[in-house]
Protein backbone atom coordinates (compact mmCIF):
# COMPACT_ATOMS: atom_id res chain seq x y z
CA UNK A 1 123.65 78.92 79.83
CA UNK A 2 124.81 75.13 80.31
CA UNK A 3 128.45 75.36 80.29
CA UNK A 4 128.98 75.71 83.92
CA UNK A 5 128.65 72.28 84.63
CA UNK A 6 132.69 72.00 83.97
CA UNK A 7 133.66 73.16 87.19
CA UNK A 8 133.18 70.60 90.72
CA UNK A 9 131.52 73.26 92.73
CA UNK A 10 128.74 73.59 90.44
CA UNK A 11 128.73 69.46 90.56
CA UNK A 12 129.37 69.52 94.18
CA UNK A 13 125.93 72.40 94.72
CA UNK A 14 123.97 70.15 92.33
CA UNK A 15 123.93 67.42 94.72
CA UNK A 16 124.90 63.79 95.36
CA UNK A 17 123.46 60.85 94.44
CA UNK A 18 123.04 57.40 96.28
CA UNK A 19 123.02 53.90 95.09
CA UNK A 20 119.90 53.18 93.08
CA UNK A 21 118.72 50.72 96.18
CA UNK A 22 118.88 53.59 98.63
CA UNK A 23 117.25 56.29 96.37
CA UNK A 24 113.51 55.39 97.88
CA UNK A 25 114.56 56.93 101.51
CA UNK A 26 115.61 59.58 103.41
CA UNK A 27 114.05 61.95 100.83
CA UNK A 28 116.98 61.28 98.38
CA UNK A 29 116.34 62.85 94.80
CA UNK A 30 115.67 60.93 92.16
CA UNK A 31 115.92 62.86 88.08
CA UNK A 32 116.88 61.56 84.78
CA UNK A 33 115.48 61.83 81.63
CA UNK A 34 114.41 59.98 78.34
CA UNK A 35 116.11 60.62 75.17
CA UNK A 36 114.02 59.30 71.94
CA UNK A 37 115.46 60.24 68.48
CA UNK A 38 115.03 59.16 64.75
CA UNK A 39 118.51 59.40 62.73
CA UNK A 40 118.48 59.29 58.68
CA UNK A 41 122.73 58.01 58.99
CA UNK A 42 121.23 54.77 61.17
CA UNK A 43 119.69 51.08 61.12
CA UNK A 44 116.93 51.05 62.91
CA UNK A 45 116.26 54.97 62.36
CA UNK A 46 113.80 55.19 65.57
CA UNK A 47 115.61 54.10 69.25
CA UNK A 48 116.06 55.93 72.67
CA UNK A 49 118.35 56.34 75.57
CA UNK A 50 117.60 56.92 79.19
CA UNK A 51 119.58 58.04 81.98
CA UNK A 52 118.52 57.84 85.95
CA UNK A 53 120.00 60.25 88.50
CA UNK A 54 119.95 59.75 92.52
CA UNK A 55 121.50 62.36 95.04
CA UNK A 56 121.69 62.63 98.41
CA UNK A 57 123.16 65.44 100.66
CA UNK A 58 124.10 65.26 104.32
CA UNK A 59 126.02 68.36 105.89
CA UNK A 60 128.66 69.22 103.81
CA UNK A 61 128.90 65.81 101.76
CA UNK A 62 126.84 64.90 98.54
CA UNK A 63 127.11 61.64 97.13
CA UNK A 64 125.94 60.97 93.16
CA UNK A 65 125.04 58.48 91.01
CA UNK A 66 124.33 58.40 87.37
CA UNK A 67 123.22 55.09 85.58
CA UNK A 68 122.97 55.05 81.78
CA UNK A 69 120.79 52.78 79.36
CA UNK A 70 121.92 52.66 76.17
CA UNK A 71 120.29 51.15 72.86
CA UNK A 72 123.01 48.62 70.50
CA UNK A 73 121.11 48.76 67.33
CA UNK A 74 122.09 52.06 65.85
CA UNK A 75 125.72 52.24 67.73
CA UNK A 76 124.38 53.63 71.27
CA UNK A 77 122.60 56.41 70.70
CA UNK A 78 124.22 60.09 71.74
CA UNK A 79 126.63 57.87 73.69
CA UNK A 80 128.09 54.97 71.41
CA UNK A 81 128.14 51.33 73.54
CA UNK A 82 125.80 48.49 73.65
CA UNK A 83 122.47 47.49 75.03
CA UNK A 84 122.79 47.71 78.83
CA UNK A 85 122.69 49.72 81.79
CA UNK A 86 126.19 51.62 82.59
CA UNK A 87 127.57 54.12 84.88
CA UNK A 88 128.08 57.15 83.88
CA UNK A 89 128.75 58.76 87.45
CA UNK A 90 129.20 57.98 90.86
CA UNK A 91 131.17 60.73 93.00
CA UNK A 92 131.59 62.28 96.39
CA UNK A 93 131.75 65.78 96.47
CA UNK A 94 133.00 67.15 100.29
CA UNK A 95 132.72 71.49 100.89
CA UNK A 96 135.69 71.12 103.00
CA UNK A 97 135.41 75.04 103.28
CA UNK A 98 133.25 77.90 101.86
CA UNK A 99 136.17 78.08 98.93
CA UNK A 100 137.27 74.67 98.86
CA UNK A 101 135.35 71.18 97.50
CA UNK A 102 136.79 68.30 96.85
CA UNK A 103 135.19 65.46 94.66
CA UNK A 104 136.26 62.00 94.06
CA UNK A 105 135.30 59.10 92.23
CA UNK A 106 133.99 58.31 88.26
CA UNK A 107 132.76 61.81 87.22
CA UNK A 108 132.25 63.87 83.38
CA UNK A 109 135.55 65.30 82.22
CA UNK A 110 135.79 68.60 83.26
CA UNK A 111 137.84 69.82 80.31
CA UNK A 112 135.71 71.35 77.22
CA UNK A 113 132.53 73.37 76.97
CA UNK A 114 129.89 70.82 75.85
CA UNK A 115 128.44 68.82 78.62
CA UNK A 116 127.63 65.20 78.16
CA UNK A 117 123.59 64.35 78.55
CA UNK A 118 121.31 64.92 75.96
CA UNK A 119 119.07 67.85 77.88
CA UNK A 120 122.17 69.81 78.63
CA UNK A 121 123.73 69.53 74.93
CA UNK A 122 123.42 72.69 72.59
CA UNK A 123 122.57 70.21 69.80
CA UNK A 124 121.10 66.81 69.45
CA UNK A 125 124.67 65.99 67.74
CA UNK A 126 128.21 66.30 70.23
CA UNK A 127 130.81 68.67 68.72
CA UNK A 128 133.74 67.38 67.44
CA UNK A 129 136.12 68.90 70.03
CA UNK A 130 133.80 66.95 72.39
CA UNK A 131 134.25 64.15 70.04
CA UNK A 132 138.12 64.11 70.12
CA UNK A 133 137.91 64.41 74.31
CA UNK A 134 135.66 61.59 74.23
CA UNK A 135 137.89 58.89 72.15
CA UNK A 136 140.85 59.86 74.34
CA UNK A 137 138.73 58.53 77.61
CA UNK A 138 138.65 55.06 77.79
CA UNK A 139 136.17 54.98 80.39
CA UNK A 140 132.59 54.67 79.20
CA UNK A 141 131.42 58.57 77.61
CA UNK A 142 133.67 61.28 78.48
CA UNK A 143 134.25 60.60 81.80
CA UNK A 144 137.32 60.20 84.39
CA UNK A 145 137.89 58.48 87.87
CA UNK A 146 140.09 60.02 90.39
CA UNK A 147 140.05 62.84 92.87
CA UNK A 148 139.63 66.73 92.60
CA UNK A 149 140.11 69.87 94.34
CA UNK A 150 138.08 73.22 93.31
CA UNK A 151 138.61 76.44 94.94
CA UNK A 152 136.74 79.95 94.86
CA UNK A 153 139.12 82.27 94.03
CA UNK A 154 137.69 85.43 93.60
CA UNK A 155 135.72 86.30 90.24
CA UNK A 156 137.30 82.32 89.61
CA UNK A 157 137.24 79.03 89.86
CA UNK A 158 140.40 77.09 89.81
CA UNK A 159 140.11 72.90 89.53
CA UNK A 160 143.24 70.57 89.85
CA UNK A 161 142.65 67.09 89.44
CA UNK A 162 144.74 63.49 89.23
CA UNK A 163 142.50 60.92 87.52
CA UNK A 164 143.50 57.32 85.27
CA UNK A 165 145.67 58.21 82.87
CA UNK A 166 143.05 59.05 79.70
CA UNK A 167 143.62 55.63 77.72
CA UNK A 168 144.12 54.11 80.75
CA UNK A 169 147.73 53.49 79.78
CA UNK A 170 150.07 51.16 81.86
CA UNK A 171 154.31 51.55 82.61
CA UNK A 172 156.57 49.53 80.50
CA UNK A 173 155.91 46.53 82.80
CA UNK A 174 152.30 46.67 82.05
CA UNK A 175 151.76 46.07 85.38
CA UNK A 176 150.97 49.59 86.87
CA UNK A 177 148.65 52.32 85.89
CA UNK A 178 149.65 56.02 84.84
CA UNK A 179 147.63 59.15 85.91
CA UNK A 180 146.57 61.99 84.47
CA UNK A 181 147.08 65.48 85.88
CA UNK A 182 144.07 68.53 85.09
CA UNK A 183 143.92 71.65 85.30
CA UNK A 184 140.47 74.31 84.45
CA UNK A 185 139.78 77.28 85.43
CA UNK A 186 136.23 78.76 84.97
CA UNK A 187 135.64 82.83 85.33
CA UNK A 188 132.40 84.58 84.51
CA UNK A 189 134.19 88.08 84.33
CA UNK A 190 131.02 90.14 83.38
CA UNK A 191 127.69 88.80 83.10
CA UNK A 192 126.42 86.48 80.36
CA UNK A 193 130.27 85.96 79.84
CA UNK A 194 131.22 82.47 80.78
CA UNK A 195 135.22 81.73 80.19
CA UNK A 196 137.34 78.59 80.87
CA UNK A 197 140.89 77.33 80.06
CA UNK A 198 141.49 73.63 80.54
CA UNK A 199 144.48 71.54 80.46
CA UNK A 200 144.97 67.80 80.94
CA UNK A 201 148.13 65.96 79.96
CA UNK A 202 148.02 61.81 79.09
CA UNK A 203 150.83 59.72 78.12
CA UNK A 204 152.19 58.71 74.62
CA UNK A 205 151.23 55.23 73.15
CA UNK A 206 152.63 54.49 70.20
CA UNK A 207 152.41 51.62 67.71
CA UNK A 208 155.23 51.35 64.91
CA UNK A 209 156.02 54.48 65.70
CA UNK A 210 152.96 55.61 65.38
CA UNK A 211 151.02 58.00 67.92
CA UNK A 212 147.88 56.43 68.81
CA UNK A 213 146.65 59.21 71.52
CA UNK A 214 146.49 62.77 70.94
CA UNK A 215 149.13 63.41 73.93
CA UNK A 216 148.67 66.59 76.42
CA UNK A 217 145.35 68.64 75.44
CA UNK A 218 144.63 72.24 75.97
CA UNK A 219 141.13 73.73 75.47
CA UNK A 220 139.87 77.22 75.47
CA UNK A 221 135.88 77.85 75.27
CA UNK A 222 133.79 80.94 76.15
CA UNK A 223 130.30 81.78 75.77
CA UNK A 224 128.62 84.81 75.89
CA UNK A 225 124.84 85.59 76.24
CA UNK A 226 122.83 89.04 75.57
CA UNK A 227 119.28 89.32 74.90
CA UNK A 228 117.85 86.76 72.94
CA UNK A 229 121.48 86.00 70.77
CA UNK A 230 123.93 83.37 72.57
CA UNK A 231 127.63 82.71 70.74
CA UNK A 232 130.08 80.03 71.54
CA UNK A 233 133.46 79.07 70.93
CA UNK A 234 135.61 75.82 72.21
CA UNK A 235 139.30 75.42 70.66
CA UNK A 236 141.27 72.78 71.52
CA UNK A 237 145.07 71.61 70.95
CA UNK A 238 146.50 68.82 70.98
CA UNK A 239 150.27 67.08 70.75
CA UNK A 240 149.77 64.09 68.32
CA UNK A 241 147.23 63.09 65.46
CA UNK A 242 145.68 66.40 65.02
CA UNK A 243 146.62 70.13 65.56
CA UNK A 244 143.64 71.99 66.46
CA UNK A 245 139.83 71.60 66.51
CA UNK A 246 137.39 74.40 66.12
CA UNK A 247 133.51 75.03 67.31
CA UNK A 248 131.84 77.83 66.52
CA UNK A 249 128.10 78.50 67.33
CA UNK A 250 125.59 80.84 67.85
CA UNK A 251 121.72 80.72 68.95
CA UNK A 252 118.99 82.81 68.83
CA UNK A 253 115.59 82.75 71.16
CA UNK A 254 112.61 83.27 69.04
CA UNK A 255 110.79 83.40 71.98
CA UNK A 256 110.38 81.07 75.56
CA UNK A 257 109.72 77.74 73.28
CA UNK A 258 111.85 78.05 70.41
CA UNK A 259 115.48 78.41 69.55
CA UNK A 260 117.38 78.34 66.44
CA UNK A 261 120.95 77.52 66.28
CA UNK A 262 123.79 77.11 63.91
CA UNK A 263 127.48 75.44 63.97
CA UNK A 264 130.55 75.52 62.48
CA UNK A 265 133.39 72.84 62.98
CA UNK A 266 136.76 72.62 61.52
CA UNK A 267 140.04 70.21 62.67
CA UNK A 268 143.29 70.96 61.25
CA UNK A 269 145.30 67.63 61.02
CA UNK A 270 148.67 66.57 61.91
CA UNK A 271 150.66 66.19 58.43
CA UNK A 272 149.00 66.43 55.21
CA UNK A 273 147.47 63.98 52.50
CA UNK A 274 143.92 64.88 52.84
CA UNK A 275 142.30 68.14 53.53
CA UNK A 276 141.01 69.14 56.71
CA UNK A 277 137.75 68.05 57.68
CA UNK A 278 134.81 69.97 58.32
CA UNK A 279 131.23 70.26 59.62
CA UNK A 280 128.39 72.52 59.38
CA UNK A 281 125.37 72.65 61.48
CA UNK A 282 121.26 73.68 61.86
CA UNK A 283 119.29 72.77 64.89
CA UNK A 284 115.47 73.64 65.98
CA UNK A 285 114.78 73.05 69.62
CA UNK A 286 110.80 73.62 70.50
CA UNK A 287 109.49 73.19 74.17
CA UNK A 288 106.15 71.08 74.16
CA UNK A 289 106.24 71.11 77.82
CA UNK A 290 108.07 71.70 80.66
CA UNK A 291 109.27 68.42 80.48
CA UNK A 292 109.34 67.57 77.15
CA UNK A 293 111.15 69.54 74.47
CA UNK A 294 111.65 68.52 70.37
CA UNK A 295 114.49 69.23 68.77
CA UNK A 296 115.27 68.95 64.70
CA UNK A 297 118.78 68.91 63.48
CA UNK A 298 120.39 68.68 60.21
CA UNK A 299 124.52 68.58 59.26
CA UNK A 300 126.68 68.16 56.57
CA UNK A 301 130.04 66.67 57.12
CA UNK A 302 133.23 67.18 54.84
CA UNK A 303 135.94 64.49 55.37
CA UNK A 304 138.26 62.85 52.35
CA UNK A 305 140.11 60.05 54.27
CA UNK A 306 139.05 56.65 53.41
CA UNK A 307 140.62 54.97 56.23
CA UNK A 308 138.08 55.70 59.11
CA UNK A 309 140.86 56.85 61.18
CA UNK A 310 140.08 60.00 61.12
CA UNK A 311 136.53 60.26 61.53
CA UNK A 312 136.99 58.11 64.24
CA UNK A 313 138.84 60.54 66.06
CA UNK A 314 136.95 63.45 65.37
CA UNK A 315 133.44 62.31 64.90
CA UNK A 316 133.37 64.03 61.44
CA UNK A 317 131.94 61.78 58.40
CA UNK A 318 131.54 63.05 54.91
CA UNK A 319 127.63 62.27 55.00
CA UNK A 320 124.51 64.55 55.70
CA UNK A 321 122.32 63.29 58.22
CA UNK A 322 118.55 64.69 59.54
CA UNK A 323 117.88 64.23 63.36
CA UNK A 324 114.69 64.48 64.99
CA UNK A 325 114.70 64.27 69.19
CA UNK A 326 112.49 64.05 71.91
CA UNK A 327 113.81 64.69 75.07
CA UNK A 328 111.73 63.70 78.56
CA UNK A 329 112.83 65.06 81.66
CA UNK A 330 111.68 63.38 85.02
């Protein structure tokens, strides 16, 4: 399964990565991968992302680097942004002790269960809880800069982190940044079970008194795997603009190339007005090669406001929209 990538220890065992300039010595590792898709909701319908990885380990110390290059034309791709290279990552990641690693620098927010790069994603589409994560960081993606701390603790894995505040939001004077304070912990209690409980608070903006943030977020997910069948759940709550957001999945393994999934998404809105939106989705994944997988995916939205806000928020749109993907892996 993918979700482990939440906790630092399985960041800190996948390596490090180097600056891009370095990557050609010392036998530093060099990955990525190529993400080519054709969307019926965008102008052009054909573009393609990209995404270059470099690691390097020495002792106990990995250093990473992840650069991303995104396409404008339809909005960014799986990402959102503009034409041009960004970074995505670039952490150290210290074993200070068999239990204990500690990571610092830009990295992907640990909190959630969907991770952030098209190969690792259980659809060609993010979830809406990933969604709602990913408009509180004001970072490019769905990623955070400060310093962690994970420790082995028995059948567990506990992670405390203090990164920018979320929005990146400033004291009264405007003159100092706030922090945010994490908290996850990841348990695989039986096997094929994966677990994790995530909680990361942010401060309140407000305009007219308005929230504009969705406050202090809590998130439960868990996966479980038997056999051929795979089902998933991520809930997440929040203090302002929305109550709860739902994501329910399930896969099935036809055999070693193909695999058939389904989604269900629901967010239950702060207040009332407009009913809650919701999402429903079918995806095909087919492996062509060992590096080069297909992947067809089709979803119907359901969301009444007019005002953009909240599709905004939570990624939902009241539109249906085909996907066909190519994913490369190098």
């Amino acid at each position: 399964m993918q979700m482990i990538k939440k906790n630092m220890v399985a960041l800190a065992v996948a390596g490090a990565l180097v600056s891009p300039l370095t990557a050609m010595a010392d036998d530093a590792e060099v990955s990525g991968f190529i993400d080519v898709f054709a969307n019926s909701d965008s102008n052009p319908v054909f573009t393609a992302d990209a995404e270059v990885d470099v690691s390097k380990k020495v002792g106990a110390v990995t250093v990473r680097v992840d650069m991303d290059a995104n396409l404008a034309a339809n909005g960014g791709g799986s990402y959102g942004g503009e034409d041009s290279g960004r970074l995505e990552q670039a952490f150290f990641a210290w074993a200070a002790t068999e239990q204990v690693t500690v990571l610092g620098g830009l990295f992907n927010n640990p909190i959630g269960q969907e991770l952030e790069d098209a190969p690792d994603m259980e659809f060609s589409s993010h979830s809406t809880v990933w969604k709602i994560l990913d408009n509180q960081t004001a970072l490019y993606g769905n990623n955070l800069a400060g310093i962690a701390a994970a420790v082995a603790a028995g059948p567990a894995t506990v992670t405390l982190a203090v990164v920018d505040d979320l929005g990146l939001a400033t004291n009264n004077a405007g003159d100092k940044g706030k922090t945010s304070a994490a908290l996850v912990v990841n348990a695989t209690p039986m096997a094929g079970l994966d677990l994790e409980l995530g909680y990361v608070s942010q401060d309140d903006q407000e305009v007219a008194n308005t929230p504009t943030t969705a406050g202090n977020v809590l998130d439960f997910n868990a996966a479980f795997k038997t056999g051929p069948v795979t089902v998933g759940l991520d809930y997440l709550a929040a203090d302002n603009l929305i109550d709860s957001a739902a994501n329910l999945w399930a896969g099935f393994a036809v055999n070693d190339k193909l695999n058939l999934k389904a989604r269900y998404e629901t967010v239950a809105l702060e207040g009332g007005g407009i009913d809650d939106p919701t999402k429903t989705t079918v995806y095909a994944t087919y492996a062509i090669n060992s590096n080069l997988s297909a992947a067809l995916e089709y979803s119907t939205g359901s969301n009444d406001d007019t005002s953009g806000v909240v599709s905004t928020v939570t990624g939902i749109v009241d539109d249906d929209v085909t996907t066909l993907e190519f994913i490369g892996r190098f």
